[in-house]
PDB file of N, CA and C in Angstrom:
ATOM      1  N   UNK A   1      14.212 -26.721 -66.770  1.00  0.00           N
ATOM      2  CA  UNK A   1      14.531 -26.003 -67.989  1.00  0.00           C
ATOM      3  C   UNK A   1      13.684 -24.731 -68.030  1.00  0.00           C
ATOM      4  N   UNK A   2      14.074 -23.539 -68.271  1.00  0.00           N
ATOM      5  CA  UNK A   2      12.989 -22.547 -68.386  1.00  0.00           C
ATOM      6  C   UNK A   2      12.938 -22.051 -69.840  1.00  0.00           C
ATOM      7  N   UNK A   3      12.298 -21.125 -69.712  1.00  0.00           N
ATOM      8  CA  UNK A   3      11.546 -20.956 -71.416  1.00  0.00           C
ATOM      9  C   UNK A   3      12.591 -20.706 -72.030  1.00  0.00           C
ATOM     10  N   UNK A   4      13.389 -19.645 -71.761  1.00  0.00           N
ATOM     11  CA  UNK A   4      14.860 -19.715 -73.153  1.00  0.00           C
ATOM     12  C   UNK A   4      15.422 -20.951 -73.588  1.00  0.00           C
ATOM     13  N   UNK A   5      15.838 -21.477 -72.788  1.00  0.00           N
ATOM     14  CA  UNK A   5      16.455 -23.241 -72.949  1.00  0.00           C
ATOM     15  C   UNK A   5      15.053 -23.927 -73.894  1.00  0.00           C
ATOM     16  N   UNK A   6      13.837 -23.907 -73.782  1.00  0.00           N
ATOM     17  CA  UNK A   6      12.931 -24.508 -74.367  1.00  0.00           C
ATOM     18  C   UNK A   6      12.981 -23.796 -75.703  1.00  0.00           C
ATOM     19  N   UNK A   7      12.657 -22.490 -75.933  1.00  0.00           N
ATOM     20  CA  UNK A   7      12.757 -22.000 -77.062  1.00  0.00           C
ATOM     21  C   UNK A   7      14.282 -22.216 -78.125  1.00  0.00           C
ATOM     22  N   UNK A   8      15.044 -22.105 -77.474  1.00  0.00           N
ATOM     23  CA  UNK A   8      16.409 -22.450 -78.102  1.00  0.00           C
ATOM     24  C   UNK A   8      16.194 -24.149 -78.674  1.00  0.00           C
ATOM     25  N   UNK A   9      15.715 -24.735 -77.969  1.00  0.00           N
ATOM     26  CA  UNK A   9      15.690 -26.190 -78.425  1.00  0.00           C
ATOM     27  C   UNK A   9      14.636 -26.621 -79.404  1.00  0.00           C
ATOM     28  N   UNK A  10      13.240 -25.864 -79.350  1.00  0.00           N
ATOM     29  CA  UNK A  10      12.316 -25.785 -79.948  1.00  0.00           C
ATOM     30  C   UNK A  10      12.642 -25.622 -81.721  1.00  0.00           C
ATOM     31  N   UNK A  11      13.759 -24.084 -81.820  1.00  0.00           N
ATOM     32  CA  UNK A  11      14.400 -23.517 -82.803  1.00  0.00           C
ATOM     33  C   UNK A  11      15.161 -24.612 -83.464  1.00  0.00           C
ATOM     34  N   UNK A  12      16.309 -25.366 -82.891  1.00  0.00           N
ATOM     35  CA  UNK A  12      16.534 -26.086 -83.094  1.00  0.00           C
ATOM     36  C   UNK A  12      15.836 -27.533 -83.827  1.00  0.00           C
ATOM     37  N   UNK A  13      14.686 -27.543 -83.361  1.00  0.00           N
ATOM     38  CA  UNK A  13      13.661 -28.701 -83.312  1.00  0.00           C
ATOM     39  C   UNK A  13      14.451 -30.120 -82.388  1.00  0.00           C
ATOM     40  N   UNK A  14      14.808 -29.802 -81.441  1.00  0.00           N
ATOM     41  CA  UNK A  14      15.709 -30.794 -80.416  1.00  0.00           C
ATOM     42  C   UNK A  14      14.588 -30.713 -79.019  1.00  0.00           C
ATOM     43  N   UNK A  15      14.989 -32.215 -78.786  1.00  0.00           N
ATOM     44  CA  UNK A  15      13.764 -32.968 -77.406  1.00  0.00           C
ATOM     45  C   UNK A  15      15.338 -32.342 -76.332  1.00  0.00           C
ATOM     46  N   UNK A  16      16.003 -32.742 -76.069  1.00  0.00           N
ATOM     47  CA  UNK A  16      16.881 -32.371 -75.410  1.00  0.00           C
ATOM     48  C   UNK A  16      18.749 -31.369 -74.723  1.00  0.00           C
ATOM     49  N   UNK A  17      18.554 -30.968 -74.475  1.00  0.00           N
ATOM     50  CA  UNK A  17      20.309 -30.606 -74.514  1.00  0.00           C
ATOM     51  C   UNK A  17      21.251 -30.989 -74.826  1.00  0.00           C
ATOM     52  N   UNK A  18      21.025 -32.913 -74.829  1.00  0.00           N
ATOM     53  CA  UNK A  18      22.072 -33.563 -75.234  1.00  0.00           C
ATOM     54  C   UNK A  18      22.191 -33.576 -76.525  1.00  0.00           C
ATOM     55  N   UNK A  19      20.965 -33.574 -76.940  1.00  0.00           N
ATOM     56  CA  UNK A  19      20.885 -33.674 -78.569  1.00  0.00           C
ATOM     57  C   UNK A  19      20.931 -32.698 -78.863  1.00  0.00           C
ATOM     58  N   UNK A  20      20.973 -31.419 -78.678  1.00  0.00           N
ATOM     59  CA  UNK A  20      21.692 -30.161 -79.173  1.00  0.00           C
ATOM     60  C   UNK A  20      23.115 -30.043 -78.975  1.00  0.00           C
ATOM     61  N   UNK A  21      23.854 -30.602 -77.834  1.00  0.00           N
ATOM     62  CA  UNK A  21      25.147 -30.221 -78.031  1.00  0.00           C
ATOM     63  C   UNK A  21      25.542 -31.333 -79.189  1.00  0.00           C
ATOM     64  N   UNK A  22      24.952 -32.448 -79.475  1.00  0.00           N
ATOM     65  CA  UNK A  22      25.466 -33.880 -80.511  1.00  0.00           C
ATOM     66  C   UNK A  22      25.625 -32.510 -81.269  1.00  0.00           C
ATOM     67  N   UNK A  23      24.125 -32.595 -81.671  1.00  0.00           N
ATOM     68  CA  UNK A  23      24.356 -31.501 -83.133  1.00  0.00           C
ATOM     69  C   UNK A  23      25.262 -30.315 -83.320  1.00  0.00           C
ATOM     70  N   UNK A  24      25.688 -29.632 -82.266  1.00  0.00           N
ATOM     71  CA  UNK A  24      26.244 -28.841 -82.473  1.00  0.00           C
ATOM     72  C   UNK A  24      27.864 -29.421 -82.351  1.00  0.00           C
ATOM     73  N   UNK A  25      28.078 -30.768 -82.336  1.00  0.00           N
ATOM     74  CA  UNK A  25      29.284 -31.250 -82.097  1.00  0.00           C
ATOM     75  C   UNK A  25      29.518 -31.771 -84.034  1.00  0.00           C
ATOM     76  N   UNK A  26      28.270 -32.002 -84.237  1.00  0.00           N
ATOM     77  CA  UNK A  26      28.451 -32.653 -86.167  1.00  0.00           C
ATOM     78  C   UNK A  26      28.623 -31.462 -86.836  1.00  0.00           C
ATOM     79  N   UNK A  27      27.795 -30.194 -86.075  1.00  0.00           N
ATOM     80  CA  UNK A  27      27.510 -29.453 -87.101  1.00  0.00           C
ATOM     81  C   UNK A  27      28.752 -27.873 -86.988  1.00  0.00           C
ATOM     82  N   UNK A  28      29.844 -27.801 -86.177  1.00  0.00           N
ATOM     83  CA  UNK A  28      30.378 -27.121 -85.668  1.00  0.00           C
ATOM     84  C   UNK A  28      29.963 -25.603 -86.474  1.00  0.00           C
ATOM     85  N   UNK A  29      30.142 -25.880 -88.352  1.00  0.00           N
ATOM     86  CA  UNK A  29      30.059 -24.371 -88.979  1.00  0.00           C
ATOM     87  C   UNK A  29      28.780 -23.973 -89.462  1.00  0.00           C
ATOM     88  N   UNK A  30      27.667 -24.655 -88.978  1.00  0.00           N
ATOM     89  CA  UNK A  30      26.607 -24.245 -89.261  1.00  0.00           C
ATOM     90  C   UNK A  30      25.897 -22.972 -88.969  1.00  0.00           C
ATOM     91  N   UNK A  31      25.408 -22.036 -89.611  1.00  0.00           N
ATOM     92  CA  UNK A  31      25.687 -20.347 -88.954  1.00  0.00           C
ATOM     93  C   UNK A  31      24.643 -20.553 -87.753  1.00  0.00           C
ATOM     94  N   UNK A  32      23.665 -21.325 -87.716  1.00  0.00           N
ATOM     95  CA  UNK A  32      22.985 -21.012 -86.427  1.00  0.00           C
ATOM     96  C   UNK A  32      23.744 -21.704 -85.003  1.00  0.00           C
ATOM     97  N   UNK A  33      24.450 -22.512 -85.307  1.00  0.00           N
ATOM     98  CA  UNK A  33      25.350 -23.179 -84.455  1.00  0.00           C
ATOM     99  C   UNK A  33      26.653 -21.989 -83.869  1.00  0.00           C
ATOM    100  N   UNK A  34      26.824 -21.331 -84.695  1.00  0.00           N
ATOM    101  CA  UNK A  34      27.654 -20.543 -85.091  1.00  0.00           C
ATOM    102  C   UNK A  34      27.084 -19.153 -83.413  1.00  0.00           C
ATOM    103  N   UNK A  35      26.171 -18.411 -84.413  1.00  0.00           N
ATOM    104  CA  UNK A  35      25.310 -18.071 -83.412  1.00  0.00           C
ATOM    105  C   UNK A  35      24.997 -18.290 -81.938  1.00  0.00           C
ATOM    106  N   UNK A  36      24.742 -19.501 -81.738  1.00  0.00           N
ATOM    107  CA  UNK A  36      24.272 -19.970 -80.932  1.00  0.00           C
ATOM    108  C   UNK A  36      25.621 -19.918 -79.790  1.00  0.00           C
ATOM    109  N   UNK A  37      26.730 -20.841 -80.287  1.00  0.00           N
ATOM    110  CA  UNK A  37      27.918 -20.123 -79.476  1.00  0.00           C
ATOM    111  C   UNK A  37      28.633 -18.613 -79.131  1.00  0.00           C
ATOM    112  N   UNK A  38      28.289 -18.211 -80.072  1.00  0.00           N
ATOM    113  CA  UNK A  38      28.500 -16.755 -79.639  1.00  0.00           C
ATOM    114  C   UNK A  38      27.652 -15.948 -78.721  1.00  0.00           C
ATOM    115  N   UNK A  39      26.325 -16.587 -78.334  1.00  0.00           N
ATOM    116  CA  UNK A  39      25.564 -16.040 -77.577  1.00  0.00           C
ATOM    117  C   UNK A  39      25.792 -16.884 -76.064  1.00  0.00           C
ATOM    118  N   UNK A  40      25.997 -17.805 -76.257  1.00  0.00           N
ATOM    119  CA  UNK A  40      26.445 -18.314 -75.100  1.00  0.00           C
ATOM    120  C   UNK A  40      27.768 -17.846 -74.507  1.00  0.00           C
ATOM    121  N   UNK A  41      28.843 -17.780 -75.316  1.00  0.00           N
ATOM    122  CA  UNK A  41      30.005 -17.038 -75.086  1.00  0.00           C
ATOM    123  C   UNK A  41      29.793 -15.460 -74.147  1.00  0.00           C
ATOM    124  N   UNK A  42      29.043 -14.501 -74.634  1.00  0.00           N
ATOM    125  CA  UNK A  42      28.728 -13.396 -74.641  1.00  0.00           C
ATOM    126  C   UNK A  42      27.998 -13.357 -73.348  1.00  0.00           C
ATOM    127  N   UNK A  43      27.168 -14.509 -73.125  1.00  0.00           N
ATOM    128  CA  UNK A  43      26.181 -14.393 -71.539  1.00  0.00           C
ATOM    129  C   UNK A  43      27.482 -15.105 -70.423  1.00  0.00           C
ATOM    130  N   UNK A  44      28.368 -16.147 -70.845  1.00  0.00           N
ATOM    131  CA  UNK A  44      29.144 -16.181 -69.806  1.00  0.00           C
ATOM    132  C   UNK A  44      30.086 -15.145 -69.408  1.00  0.00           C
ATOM    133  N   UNK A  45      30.758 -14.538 -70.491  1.00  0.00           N
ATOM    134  CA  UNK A  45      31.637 -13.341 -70.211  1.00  0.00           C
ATOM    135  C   UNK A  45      30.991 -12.392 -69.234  1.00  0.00           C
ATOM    136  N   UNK A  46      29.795 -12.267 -69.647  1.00  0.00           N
ATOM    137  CA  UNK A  46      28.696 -11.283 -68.439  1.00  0.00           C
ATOM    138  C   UNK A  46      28.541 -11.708 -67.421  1.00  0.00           C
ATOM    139  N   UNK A  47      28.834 -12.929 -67.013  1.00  0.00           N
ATOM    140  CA  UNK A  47      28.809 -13.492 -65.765  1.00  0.00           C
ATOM    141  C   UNK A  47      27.029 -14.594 -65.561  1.00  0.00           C
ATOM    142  N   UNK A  48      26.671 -14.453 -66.808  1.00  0.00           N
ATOM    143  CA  UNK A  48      25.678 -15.054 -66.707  1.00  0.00           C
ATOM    144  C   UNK A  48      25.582 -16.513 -66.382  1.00  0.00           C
ATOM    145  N   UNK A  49      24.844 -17.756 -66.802  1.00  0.00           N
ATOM    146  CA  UNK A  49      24.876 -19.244 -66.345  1.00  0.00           C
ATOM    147  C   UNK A  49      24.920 -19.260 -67.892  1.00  0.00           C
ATOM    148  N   UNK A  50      25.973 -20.445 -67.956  1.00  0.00           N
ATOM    149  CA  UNK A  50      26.095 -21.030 -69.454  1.00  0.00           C
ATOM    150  C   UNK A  50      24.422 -21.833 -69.208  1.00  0.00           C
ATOM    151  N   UNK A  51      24.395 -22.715 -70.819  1.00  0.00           N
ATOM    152  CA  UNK A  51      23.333 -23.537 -71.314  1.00  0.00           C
ATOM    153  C   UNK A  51      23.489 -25.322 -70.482  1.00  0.00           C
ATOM    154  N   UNK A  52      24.573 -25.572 -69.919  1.00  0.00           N
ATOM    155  CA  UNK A  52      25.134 -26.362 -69.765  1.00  0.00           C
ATOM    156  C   UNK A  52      25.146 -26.783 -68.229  1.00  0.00           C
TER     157      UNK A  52
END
């Protein structure tokens, strides 16, 4: 995991990835959830590595 993935989860207050995507699976309209997909969206379109 490197520091963005840690900080993103930290923000979250989540031990893992899995338990961030749960949450982001309960919480679909939550604006930081919200966020959070759009930034992921935005780094794959760039050709970047999703979170995943």
């Amino acid at each position: 995991m490197d520091i963005n993935q840690k900080s993103i989860l930290d923000y979250f207050n989540m031990n893992s990835q899995q338990e961030l995507i749960d949450f982001m699976k309960e919480h679909p309209n939550n604006q930081d959830v919200l966020l959070l997909k759009e930034l992921i969206a935005r780094l794959e379109n760039d050709g970047g590595d999703s979170f995943e």
